[in-house]
Protein backbone atom coordinates (compact mmCIF):
# COMPACT_ATOMS: atom_id res chain seq x y z
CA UNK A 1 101.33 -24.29 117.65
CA UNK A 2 102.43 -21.71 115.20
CA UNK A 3 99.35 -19.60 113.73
CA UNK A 4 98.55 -19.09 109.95
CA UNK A 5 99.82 -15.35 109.66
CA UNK A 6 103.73 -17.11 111.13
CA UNK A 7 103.47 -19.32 108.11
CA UNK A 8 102.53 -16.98 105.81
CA UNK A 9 105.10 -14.24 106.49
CA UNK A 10 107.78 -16.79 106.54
CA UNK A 11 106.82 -17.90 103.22
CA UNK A 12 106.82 -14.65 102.07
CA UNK A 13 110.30 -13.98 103.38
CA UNK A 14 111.47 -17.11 101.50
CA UNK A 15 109.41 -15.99 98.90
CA UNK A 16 111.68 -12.40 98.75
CA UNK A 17 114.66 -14.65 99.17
CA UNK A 18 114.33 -16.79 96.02
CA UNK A 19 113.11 -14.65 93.34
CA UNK A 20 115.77 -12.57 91.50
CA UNK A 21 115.39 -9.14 88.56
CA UNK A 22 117.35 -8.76 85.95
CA UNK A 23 118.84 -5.14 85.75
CA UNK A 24 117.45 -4.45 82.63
CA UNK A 25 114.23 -4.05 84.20
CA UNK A 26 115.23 -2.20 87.27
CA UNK A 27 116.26 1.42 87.98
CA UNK A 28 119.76 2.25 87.96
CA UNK A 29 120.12 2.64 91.54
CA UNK A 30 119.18 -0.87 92.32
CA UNK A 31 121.33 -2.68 90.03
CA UNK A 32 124.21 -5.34 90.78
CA UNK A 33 126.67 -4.96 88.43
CA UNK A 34 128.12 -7.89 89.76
CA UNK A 35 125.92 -10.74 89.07
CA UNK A 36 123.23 -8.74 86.71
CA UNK A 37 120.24 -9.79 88.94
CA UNK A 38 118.77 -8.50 92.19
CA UNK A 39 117.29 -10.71 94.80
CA UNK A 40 113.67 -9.35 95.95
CA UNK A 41 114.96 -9.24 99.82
CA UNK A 42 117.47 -6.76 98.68
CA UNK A 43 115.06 -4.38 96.50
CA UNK A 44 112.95 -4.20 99.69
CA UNK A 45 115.59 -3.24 101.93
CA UNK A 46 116.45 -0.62 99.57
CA UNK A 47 112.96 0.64 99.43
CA UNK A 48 112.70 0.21 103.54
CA UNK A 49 115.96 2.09 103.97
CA UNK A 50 114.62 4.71 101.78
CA UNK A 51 111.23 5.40 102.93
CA UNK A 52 113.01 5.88 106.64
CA UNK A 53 112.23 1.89 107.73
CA UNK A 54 115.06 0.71 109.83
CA UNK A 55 115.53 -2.98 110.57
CA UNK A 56 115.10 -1.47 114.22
CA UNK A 57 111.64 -0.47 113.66
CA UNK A 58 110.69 -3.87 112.02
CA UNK A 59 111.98 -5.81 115.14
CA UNK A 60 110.37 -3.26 117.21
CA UNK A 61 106.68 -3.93 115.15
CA UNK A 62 107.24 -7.94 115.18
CA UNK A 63 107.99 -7.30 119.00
CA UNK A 64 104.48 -5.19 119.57
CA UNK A 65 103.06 -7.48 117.13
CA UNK A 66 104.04 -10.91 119.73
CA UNK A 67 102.85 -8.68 122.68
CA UNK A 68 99.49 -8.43 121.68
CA UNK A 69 99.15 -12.22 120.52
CA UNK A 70 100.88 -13.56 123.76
CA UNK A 71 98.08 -10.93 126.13
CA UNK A 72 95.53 -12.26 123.58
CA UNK A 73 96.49 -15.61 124.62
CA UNK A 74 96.18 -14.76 128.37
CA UNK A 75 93.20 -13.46 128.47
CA UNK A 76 91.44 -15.99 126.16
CA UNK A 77 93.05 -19.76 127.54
CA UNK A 78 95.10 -18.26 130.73
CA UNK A 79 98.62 -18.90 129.03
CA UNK A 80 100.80 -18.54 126.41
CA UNK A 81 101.84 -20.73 123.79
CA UNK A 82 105.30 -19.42 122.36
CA UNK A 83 106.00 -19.01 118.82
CA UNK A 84 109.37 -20.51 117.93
């Protein structure tokens, strides 16, 4: 059984996925000169990469983050239910 929150933050990858800016509204440095758009997934790895968030650290969170939930899960039914 996946929980709310799972849904939720895939939905809000899919979400970053699907919605594209124009360049006209963006700054310089984010531009694709290529196609004249920007996908939202690629703005925020920008911004990650620039305020010092690596893609290690964000596995490294969603791994803490599934620790917690499956030792929640132990200590409240006696087992764990993976996520998939």
């Amino acid at each position: 059984m996946r929980l709310i929150t799972n849904h939720l933050r895939d939905l809000e990858q899919a979400t970053l996925e699907c919605l594209e800016v124009p360049n006209e509204i963006l700054p310089e440095k984010f531009h694709n000169n290529k196609t004249g758009y920007v996908g939202l997934d690629k703005i925020d790895k920008v911004c990650n990469n620039r305020d010092g968030i690596s893609d290690y650290e964000k596995k490294k969170a969603e791994k803490a983050r599934r620790v917690e939930l499956y030792r929640n899960q132990v200590e409240n039914n006696g087992e764990i239910c993976y996520e998939l």
